[in-house]
N, C-alpha and C. Protein backbone atom coordinates (compact mmCIF):
# COMPACT_ATOMS: atom_id res chain seq x y z
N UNK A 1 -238.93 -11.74 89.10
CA UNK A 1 -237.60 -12.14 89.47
C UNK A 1 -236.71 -12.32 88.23
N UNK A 2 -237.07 -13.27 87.29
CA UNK A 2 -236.34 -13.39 86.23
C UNK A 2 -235.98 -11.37 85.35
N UNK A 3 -236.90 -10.66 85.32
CA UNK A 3 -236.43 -9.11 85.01
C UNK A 3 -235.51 -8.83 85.57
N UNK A 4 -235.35 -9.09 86.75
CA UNK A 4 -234.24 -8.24 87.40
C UNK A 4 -233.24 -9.00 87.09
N UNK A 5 -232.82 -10.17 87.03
CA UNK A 5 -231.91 -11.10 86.65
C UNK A 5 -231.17 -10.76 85.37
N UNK A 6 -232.37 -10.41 84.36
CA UNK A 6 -232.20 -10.08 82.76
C UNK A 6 -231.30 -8.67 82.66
N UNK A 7 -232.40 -7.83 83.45
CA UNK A 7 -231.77 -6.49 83.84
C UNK A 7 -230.34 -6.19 84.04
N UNK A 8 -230.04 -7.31 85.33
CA UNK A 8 -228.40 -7.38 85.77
C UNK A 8 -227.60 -7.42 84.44
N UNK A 9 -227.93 -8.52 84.11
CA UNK A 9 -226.93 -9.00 83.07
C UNK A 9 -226.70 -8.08 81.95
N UNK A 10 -227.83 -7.11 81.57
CA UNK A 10 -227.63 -6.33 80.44
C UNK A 10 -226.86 -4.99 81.20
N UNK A 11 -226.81 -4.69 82.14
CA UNK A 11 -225.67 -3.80 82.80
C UNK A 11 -224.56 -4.65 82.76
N UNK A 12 -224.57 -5.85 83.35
CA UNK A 12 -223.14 -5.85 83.47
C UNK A 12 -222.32 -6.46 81.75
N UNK A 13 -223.18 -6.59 81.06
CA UNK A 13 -222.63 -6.48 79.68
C UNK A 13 -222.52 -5.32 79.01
N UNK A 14 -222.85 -4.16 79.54
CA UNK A 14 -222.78 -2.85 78.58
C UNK A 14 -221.19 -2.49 79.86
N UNK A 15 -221.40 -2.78 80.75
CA UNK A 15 -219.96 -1.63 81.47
C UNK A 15 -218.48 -1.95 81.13
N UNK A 16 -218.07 -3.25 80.60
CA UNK A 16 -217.06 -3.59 79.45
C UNK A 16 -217.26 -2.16 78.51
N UNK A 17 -218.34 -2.36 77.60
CA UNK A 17 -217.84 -1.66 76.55
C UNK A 17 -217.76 -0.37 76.36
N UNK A 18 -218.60 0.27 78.07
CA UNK A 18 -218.38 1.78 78.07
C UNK A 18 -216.83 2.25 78.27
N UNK A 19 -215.98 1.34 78.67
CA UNK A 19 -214.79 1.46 78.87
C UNK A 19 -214.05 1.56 77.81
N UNK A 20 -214.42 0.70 76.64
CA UNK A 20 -214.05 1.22 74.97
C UNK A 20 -213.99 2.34 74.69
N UNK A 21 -214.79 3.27 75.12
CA UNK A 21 -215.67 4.47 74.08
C UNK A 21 -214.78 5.65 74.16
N UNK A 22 -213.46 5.20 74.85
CA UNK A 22 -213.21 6.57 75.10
C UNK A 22 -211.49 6.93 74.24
N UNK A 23 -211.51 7.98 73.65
CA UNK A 23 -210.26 7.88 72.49
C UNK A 23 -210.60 9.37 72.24
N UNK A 24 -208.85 9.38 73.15
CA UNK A 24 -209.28 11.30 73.69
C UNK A 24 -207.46 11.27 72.87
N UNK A 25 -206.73 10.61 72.98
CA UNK A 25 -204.83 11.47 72.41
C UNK A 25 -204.81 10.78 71.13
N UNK A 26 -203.57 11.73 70.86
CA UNK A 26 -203.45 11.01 69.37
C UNK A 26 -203.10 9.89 68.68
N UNK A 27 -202.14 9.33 70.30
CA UNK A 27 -201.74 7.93 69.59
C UNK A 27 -202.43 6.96 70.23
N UNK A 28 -203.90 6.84 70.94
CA UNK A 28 -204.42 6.08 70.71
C UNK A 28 -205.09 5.96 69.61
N UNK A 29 -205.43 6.60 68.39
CA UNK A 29 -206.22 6.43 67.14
C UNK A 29 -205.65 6.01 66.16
N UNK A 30 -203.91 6.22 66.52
CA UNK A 30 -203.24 5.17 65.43
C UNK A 30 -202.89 6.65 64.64
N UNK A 31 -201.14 6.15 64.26
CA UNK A 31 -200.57 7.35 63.10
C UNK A 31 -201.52 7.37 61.93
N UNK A 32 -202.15 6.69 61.59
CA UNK A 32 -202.78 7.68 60.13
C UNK A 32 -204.19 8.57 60.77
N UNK A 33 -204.86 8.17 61.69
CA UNK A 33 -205.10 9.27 61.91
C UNK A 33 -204.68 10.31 62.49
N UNK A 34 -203.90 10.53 63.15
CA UNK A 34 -203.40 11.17 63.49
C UNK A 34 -202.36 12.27 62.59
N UNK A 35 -202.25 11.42 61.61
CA UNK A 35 -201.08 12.35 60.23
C UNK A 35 -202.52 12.93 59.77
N UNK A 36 -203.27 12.51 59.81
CA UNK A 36 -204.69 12.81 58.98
C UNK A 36 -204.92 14.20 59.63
N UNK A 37 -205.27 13.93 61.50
CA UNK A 37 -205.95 15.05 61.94
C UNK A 37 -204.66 16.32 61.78
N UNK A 38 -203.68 15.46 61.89
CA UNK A 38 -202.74 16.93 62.10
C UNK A 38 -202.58 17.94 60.77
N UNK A 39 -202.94 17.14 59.35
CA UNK A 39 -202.61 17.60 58.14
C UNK A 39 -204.58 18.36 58.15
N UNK A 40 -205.46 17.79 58.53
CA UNK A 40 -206.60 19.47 58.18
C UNK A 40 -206.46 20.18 59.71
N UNK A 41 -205.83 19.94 60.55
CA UNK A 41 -205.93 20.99 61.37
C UNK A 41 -204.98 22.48 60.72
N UNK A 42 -203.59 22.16 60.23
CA UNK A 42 -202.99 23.17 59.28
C UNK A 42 -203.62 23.15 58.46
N UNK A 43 -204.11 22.70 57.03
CA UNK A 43 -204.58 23.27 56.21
C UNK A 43 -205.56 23.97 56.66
N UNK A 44 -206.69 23.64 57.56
CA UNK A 44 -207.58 24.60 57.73
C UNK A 44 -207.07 25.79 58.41
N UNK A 45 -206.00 25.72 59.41
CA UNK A 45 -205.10 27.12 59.62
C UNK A 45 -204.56 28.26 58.15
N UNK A 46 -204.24 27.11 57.08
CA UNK A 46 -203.55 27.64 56.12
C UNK A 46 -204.68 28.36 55.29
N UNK A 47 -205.61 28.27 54.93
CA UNK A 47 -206.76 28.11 54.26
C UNK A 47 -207.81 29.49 54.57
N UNK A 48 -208.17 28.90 56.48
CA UNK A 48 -208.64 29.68 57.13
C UNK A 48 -210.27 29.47 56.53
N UNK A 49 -210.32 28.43 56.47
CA UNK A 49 -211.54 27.73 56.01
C UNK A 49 -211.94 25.94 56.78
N UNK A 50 -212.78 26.48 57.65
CA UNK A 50 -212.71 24.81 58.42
C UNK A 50 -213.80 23.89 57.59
N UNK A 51 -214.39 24.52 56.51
CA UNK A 51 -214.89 22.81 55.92
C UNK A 51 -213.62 21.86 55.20
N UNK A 52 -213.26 20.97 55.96
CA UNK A 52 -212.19 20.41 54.98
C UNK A 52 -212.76 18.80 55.25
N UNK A 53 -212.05 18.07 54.84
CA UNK A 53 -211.89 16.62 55.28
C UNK A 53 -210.74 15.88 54.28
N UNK A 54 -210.55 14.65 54.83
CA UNK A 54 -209.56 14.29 54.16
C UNK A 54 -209.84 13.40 52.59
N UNK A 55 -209.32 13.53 52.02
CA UNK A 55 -210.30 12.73 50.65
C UNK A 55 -208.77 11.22 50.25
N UNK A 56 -207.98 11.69 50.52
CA UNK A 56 -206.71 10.52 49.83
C UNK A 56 -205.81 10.55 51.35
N UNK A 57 -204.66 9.22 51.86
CA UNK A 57 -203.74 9.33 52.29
C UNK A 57 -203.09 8.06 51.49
N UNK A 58 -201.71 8.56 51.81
CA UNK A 58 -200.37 7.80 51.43
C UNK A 58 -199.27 7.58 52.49
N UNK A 59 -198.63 6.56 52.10
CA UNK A 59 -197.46 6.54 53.14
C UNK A 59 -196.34 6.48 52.82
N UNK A 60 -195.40 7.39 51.91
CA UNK A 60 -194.02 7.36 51.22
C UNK A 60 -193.37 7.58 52.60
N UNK A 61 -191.81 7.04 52.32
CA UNK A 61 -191.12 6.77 53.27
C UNK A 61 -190.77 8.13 54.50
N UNK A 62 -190.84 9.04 53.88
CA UNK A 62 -190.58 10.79 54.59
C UNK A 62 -191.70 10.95 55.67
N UNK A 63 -192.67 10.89 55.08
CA UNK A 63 -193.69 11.22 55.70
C UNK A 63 -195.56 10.55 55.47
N UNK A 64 -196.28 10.94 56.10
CA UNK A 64 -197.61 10.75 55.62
C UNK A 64 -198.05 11.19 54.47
N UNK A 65 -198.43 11.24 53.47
CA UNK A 65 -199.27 12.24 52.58
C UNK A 65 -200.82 12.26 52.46
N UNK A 66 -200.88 13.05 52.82
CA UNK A 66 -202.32 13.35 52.47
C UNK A 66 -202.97 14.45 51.66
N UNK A 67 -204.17 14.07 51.52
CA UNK A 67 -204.88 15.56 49.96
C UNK A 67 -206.41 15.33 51.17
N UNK A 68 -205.84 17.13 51.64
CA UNK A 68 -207.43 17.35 52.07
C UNK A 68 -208.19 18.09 50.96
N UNK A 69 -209.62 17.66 50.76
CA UNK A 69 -210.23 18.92 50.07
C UNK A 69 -211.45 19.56 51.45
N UNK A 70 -211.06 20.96 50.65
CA UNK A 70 -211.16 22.39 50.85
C UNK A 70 -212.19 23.14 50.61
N UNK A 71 -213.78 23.54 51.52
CA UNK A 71 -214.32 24.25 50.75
C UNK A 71 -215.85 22.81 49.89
N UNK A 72 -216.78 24.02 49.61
CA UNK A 72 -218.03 23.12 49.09
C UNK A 72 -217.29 22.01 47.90
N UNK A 73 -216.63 22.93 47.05
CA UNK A 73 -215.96 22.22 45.61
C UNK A 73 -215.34 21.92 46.06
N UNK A 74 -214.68 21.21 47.89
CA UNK A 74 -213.57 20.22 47.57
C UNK A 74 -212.13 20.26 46.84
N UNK A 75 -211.71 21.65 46.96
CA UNK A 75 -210.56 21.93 46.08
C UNK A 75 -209.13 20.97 46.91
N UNK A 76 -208.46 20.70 46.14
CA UNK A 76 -207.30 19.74 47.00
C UNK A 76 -206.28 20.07 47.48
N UNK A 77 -205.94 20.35 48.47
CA UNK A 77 -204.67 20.41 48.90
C UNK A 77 -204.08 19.60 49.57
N UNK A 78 -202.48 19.35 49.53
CA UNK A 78 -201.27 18.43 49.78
C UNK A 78 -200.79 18.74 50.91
N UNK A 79 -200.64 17.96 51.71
CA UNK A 79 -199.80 17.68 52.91
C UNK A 79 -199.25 16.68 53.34
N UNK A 80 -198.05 16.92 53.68
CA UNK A 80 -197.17 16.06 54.58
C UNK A 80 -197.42 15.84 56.09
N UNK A 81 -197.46 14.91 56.56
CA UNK A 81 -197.55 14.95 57.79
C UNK A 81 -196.19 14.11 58.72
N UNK A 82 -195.49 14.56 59.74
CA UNK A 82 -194.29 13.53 60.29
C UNK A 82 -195.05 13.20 61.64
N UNK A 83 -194.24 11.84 62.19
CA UNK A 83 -194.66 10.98 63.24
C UNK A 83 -194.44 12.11 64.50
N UNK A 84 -193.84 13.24 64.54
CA UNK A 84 -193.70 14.25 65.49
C UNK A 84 -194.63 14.54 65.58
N UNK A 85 -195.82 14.83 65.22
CA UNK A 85 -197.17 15.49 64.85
C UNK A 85 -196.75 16.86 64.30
N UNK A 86 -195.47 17.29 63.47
CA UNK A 86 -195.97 19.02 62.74
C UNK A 86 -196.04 18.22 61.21
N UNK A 87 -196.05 19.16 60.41
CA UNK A 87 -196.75 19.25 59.19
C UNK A 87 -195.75 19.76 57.79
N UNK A 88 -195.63 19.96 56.96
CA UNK A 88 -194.79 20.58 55.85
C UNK A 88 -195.54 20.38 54.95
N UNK A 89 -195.21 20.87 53.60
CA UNK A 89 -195.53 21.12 52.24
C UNK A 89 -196.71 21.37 51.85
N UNK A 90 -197.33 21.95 52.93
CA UNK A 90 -198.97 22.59 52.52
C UNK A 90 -199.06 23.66 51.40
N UNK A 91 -199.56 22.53 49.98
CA UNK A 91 -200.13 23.85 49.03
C UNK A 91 -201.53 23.35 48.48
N UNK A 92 -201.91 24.57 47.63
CA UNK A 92 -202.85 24.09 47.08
C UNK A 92 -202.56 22.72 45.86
N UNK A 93 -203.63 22.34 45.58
CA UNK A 93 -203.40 21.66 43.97
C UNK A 93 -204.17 21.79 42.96
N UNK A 94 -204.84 22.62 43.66
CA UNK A 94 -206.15 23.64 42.42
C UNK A 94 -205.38 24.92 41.83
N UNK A 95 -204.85 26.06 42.73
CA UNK A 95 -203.90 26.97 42.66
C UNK A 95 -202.84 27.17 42.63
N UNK A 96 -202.11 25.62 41.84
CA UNK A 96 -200.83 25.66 41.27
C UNK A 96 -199.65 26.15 42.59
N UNK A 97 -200.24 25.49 43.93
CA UNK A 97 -198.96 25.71 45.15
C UNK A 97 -199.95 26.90 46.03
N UNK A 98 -200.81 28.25 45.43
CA UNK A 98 -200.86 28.88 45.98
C UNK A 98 -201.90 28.84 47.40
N UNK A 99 -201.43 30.02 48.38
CA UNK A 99 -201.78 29.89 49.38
C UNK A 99 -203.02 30.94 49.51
């Protein structure tokens, strides 16, 4: 008797937090990630290379900034990101801007 009792209770303490787990749009994760995901989803468009991740962000008044690196060596590239979710000033910073 007492198992099943124990049992209950550990269901009804996990079904709260399955209700947490779920973080599917962008502005539930909060603008920096979101400046984050939107700045390697273009660079990796720009690039055409999907190992990226983000290594630095900033928050100057214009926009997000972020430096994804690129690639095994991690090469860096710059992006802007705006609260619209598009993107600007994608260059390299290994290749002096280039694309």
């Amino acid at each position: 008797m007492t198992y099943r009792i124990a049992a209950g209770l550990s269901l009804a303490a996990m079904l709260p937090l399955s209700a947490c787990m779920e973080t599917t749009s962008a502005e539930s994760v909060g603008p920096q990630a979101s400046a984050e995901q939107a700045c390697l989803r273009d660079v990796i468009a720009a690039t055409n290379n999907p190992d990226a991740v983000v290594l630095a962000t900033d928050y100057p008044e214009a926009g997000t900034h972020v430096i994804v690196g690129v690639g095994p060596q991690r090469a860096r590239w710059s992006c802007i990101a705006y609260p619209d979710g598009t993107t600007g000033g994608i260059m390299s910073l290994t290749d002096e801007g280039a694309l």
